[in-house]
C-alpha atoms as a PDB file:
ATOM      1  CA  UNK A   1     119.474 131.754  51.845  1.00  0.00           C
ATOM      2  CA  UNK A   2     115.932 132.128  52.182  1.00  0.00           C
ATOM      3  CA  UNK A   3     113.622 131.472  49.765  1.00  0.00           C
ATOM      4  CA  UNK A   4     109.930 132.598  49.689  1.00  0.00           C
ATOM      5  CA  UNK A   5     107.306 130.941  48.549  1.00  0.00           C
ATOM      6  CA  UNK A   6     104.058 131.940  47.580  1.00  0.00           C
ATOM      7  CA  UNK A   7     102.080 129.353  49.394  1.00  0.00           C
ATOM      8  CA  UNK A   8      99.190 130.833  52.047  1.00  0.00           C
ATOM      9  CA  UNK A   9     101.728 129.973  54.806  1.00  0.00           C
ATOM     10  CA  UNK A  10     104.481 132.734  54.664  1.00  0.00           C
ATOM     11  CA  UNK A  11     101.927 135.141  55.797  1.00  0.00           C
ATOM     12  CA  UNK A  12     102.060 133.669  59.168  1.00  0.00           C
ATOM     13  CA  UNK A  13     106.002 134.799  59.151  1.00  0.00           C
ATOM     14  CA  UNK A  14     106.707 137.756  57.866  1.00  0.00           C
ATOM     15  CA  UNK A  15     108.171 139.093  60.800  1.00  0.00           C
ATOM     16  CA  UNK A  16     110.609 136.040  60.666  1.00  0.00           C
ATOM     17  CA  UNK A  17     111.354 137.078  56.690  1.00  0.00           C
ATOM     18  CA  UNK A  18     111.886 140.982  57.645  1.00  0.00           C
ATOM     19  CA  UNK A  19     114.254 139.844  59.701  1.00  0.00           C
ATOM     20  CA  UNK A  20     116.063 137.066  58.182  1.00  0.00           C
ATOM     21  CA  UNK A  21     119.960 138.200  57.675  1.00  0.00           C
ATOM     22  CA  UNK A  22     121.408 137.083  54.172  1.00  0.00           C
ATOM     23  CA  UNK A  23     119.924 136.424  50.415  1.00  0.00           C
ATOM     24  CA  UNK A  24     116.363 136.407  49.995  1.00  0.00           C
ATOM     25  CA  UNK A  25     114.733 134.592  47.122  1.00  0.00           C
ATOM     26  CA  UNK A  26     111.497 135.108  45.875  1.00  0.00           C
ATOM     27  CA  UNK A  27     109.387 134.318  42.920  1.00  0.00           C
ATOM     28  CA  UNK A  28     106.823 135.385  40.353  1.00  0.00           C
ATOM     29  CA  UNK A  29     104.302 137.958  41.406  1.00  0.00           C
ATOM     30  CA  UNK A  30     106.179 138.600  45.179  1.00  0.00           C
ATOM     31  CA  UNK A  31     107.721 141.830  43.138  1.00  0.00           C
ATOM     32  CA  UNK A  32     104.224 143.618  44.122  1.00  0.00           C
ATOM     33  CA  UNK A  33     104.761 143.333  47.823  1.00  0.00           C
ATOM     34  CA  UNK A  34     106.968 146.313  48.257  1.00  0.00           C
ATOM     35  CA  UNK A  35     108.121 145.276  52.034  1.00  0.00           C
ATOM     36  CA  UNK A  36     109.172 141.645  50.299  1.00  0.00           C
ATOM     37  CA  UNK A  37     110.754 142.885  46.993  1.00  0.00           C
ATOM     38  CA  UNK A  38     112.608 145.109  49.037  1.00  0.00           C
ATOM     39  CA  UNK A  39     114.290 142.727  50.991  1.00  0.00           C
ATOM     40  CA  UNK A  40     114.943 140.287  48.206  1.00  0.00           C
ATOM     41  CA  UNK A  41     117.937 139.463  46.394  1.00  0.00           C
ATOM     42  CA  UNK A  42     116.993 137.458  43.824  1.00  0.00           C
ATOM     43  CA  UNK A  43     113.855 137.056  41.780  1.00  0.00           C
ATOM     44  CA  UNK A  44     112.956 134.169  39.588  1.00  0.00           C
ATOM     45  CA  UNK A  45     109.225 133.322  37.973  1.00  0.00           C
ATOM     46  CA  UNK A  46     107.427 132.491  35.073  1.00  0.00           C
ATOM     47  CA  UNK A  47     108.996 133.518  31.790  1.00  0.00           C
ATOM     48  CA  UNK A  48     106.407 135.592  30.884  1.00  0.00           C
ATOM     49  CA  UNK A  49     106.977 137.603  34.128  1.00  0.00           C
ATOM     50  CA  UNK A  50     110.566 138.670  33.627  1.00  0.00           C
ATOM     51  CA  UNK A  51     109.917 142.210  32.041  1.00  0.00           C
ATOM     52  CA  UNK A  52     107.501 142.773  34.682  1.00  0.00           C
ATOM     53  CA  UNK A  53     109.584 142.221  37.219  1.00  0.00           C
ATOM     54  CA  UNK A  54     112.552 144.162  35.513  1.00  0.00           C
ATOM     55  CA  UNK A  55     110.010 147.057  35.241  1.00  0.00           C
ATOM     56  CA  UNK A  56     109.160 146.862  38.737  1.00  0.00           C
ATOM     57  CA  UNK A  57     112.644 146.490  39.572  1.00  0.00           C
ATOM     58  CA  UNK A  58     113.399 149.860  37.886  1.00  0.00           C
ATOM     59  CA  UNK A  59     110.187 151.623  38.943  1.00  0.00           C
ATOM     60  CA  UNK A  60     110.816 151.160  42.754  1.00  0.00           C
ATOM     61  CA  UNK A  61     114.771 150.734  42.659  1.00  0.00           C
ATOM     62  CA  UNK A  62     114.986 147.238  43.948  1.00  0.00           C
ATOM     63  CA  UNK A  63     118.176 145.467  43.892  1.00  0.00           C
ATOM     64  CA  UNK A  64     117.066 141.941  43.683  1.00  0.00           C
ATOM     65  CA  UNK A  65     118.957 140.138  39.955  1.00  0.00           C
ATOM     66  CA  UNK A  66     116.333 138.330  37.991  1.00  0.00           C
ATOM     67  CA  UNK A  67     117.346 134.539  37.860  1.00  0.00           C
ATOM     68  CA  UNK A  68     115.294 132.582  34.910  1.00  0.00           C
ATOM     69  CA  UNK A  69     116.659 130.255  31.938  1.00  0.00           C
ATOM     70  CA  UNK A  70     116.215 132.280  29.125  1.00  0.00           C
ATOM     71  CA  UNK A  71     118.280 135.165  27.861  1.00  0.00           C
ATOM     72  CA  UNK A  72     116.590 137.685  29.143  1.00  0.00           C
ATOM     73  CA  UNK A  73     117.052 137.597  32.134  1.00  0.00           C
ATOM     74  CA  UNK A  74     119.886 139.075  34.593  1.00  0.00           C
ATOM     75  CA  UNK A  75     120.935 135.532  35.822  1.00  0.00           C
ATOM     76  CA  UNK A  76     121.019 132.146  34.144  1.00  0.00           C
ATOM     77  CA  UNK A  77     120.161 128.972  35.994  1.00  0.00           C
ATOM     78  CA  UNK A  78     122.937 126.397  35.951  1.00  0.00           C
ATOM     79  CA  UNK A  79     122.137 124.491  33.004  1.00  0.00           C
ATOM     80  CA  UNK A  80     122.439 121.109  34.468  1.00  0.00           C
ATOM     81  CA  UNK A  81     119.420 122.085  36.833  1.00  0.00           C
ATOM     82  CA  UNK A  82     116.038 120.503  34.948  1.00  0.00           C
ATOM     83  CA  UNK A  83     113.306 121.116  38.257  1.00  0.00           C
ATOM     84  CA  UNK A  84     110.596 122.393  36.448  1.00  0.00           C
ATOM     85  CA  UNK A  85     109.446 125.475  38.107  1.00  0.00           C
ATOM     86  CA  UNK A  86     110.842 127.955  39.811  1.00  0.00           C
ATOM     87  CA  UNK A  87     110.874 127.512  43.639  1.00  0.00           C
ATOM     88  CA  UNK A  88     112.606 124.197  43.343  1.00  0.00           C
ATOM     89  CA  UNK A  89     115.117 125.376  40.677  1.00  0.00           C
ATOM     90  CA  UNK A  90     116.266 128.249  42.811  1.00  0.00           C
ATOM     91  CA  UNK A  91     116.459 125.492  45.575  1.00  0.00           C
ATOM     92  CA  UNK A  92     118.629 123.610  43.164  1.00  0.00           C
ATOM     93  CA  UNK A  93     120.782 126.929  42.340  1.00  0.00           C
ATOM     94  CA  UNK A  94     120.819 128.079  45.584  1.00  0.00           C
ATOM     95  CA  UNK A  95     122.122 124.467  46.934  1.00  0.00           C
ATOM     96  CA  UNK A  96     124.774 124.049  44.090  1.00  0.00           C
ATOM     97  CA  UNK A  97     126.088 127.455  45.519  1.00  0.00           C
ATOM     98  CA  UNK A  98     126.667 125.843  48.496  1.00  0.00           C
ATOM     99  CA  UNK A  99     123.785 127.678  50.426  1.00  0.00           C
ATOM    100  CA  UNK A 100     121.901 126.212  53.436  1.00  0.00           C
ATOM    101  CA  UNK A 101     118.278 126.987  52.321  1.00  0.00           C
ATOM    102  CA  UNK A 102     115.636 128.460  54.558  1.00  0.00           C
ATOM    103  CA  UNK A 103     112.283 127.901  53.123  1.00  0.00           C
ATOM    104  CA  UNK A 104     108.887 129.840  54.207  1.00  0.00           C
ATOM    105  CA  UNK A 105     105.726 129.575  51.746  1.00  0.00           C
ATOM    106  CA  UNK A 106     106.922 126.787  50.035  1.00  0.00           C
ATOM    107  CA  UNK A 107     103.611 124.653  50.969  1.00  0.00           C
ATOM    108  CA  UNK A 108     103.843 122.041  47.953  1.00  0.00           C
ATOM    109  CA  UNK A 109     100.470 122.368  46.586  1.00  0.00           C
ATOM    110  CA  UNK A 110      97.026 124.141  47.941  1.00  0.00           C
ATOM    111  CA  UNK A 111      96.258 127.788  48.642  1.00  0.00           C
ATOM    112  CA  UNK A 112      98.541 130.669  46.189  1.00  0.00           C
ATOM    113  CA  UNK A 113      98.748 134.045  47.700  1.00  0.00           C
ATOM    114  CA  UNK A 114      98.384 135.443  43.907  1.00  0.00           C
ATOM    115  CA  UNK A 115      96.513 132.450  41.752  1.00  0.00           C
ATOM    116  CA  UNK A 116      92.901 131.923  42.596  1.00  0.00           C
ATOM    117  CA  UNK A 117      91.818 128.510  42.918  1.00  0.00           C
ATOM    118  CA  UNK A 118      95.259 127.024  42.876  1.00  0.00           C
ATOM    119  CA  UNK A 119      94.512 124.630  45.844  1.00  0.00           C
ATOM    120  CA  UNK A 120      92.532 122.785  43.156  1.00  0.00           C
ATOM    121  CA  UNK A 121      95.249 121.976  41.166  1.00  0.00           C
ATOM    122  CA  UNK A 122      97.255 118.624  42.028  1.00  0.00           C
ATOM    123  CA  UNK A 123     100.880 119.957  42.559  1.00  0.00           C
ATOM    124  CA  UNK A 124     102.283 116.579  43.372  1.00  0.00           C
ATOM    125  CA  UNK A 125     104.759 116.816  40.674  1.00  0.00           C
ATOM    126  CA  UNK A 126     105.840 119.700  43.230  1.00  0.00           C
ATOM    127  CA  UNK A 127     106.267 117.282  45.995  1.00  0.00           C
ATOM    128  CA  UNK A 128     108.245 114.944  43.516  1.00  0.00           C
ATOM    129  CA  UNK A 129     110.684 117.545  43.109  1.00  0.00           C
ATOM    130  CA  UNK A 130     111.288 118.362  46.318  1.00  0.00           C
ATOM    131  CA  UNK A 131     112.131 114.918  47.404  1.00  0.00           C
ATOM    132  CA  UNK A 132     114.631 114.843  44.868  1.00  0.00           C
ATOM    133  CA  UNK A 133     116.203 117.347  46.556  1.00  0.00           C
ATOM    134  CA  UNK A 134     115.644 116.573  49.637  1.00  0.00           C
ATOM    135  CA  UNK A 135     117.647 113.341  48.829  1.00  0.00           C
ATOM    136  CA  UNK A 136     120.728 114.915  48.406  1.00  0.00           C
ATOM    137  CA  UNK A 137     120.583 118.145  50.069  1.00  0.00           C
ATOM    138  CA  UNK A 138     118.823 116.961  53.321  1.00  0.00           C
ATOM    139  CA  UNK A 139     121.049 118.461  56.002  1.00  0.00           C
ATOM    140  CA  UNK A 140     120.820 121.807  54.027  1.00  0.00           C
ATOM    141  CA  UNK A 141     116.984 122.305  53.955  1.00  0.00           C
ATOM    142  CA  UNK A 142     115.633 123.863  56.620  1.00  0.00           C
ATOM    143  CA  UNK A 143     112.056 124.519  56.991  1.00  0.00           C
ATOM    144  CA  UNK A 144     110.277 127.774  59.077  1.00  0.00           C
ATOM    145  CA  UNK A 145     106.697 127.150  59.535  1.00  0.00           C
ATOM    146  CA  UNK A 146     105.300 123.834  57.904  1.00  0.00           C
ATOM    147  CA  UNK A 147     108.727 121.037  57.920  1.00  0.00           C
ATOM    148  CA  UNK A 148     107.745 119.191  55.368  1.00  0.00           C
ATOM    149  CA  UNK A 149     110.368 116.481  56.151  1.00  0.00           C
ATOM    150  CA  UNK A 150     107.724 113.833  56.801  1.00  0.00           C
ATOM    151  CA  UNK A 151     106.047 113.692  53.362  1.00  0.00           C
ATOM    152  CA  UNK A 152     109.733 114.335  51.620  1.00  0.00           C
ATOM    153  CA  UNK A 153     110.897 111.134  53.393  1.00  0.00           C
ATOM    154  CA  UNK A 154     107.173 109.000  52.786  1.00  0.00           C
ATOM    155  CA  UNK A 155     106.247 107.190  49.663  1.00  0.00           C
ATOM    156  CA  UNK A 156     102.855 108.960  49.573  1.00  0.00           C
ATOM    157  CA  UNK A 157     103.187 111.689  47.305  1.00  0.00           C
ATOM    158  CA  UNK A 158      99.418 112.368  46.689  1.00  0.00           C
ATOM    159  CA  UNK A 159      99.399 113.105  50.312  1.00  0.00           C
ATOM    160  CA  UNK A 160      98.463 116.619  50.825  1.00  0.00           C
ATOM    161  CA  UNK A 161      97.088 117.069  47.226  1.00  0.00           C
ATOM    162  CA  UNK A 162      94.427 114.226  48.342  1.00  0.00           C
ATOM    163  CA  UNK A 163      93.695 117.336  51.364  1.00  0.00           C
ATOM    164  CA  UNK A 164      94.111 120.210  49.709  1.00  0.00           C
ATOM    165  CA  UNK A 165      91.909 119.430  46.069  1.00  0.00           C
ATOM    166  CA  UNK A 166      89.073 118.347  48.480  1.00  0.00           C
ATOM    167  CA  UNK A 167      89.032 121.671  50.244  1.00  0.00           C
ATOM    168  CA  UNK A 168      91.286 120.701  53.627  1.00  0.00           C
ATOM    169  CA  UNK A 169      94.333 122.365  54.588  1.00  0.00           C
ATOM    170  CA  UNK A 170      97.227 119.884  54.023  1.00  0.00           C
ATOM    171  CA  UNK A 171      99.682 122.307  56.083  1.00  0.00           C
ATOM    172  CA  UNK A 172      99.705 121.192  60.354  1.00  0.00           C
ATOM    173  CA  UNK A 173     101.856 124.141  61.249  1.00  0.00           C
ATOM    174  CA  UNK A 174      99.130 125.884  63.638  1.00  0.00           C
ATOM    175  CA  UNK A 175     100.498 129.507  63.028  1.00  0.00           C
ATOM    176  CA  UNK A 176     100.195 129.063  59.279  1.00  0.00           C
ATOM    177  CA  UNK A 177      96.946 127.317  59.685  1.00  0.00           C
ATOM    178  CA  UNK A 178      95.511 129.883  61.099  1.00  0.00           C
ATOM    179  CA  UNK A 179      96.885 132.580  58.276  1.00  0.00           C
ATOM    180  CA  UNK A 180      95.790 130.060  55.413  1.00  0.00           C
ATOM    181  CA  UNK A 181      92.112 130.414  57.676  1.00  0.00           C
ATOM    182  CA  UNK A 182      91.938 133.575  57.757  1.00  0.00           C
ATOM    183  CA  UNK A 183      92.875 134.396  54.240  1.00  0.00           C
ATOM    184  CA  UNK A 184      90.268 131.419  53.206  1.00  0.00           C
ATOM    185  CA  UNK A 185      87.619 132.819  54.816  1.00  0.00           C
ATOM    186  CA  UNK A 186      88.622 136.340  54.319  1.00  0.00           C
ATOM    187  CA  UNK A 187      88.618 136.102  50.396  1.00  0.00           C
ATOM    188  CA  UNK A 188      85.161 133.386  50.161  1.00  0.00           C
ATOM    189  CA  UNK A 189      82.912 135.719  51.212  1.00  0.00           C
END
């Protein structure tokens, strides 16, 4: 399964996601990319979101379910999952399903594709999570741009939020550098 962050970095491969073969996963405002929503399978975001993405669901025919832990929506996280947003509880879901995960966008902190001055925000809490996972799903986490293996396995976790709230890109991938660039700079002036 691949799931699809919003973190600055996916834009770097969305040739790779266009062509990824199996469930796609994506999350919160991704419904208003048309190519992305398209392709996914599954949806899960903010609560407040849900009828958004149901209407948007309708309005263009997409065939992704809508995952979330309340009752309205399509799909129901397993109950014993307690991550705490929802990239790393579809991780969870996806995982207890028995699914190898894929995972593009999911930068752990810094620059949002839809929420302006996210990158100064300390998502460490994100990297927390992660690691959690990571400790008992590693052989089924795979990364596609930024591996994020390194920090998942270090004590640090302030590591890229200490980058990141100071301005620095915390991602070393150079194709998704160069997309989290250009998007910077592209969007400062």
């Amino acid at each position: 399964m691949l799931i699809v962050g919003n973190g600055l970095s996916r834009l770097a491969y969305k040739k790779e996601i266009q062509n990824f073969k199996g469930e796609v996963w994506i999350f919160n405002y991704a419904f208003k990319e048309k190519w992305l929503a398209r392709k996914a399978t599954r949806w899960a975001g903010h609560t407040e979101l849900i009828e958004m993405a149901k209407k948007y669901k309708e309005k263009y025919d997409y065939k992704y379910d809508i995952w979330g832990g309340v009752s309205s929506a399509e799909k129901i996280f397993d109950k014993n999952i307690k991550a705490g947003d929802s990239g790393s509880t579809a991780a969870w879901q996806a995982l207890r399903e028995g699914y190898d995960i894929w995972c593009v966008g999911i930068d752990l902190g810094g620059w949002d594709i839809y929420s302006p001055e996210h990158e100064k925000q300390n998502k460490s809490i994100w990297v927390m999570r992660w690691k959690r996972l990571y400790k008992f799903y590693k052989d089924k986490i795979h990364w596609i741009g930024q591996d994020h293996t390194e920090i998942l396995r270090s004590p640090n976790i302030t590591k890229y939020s200490s980058l990141y709230t100071n301005g620095k890109i915390h991602i070393r991938d150079e194709k998704s550098r160069k997309a989290i660039e250009k998007f910077i700079g592209k969007n400062s002036k």
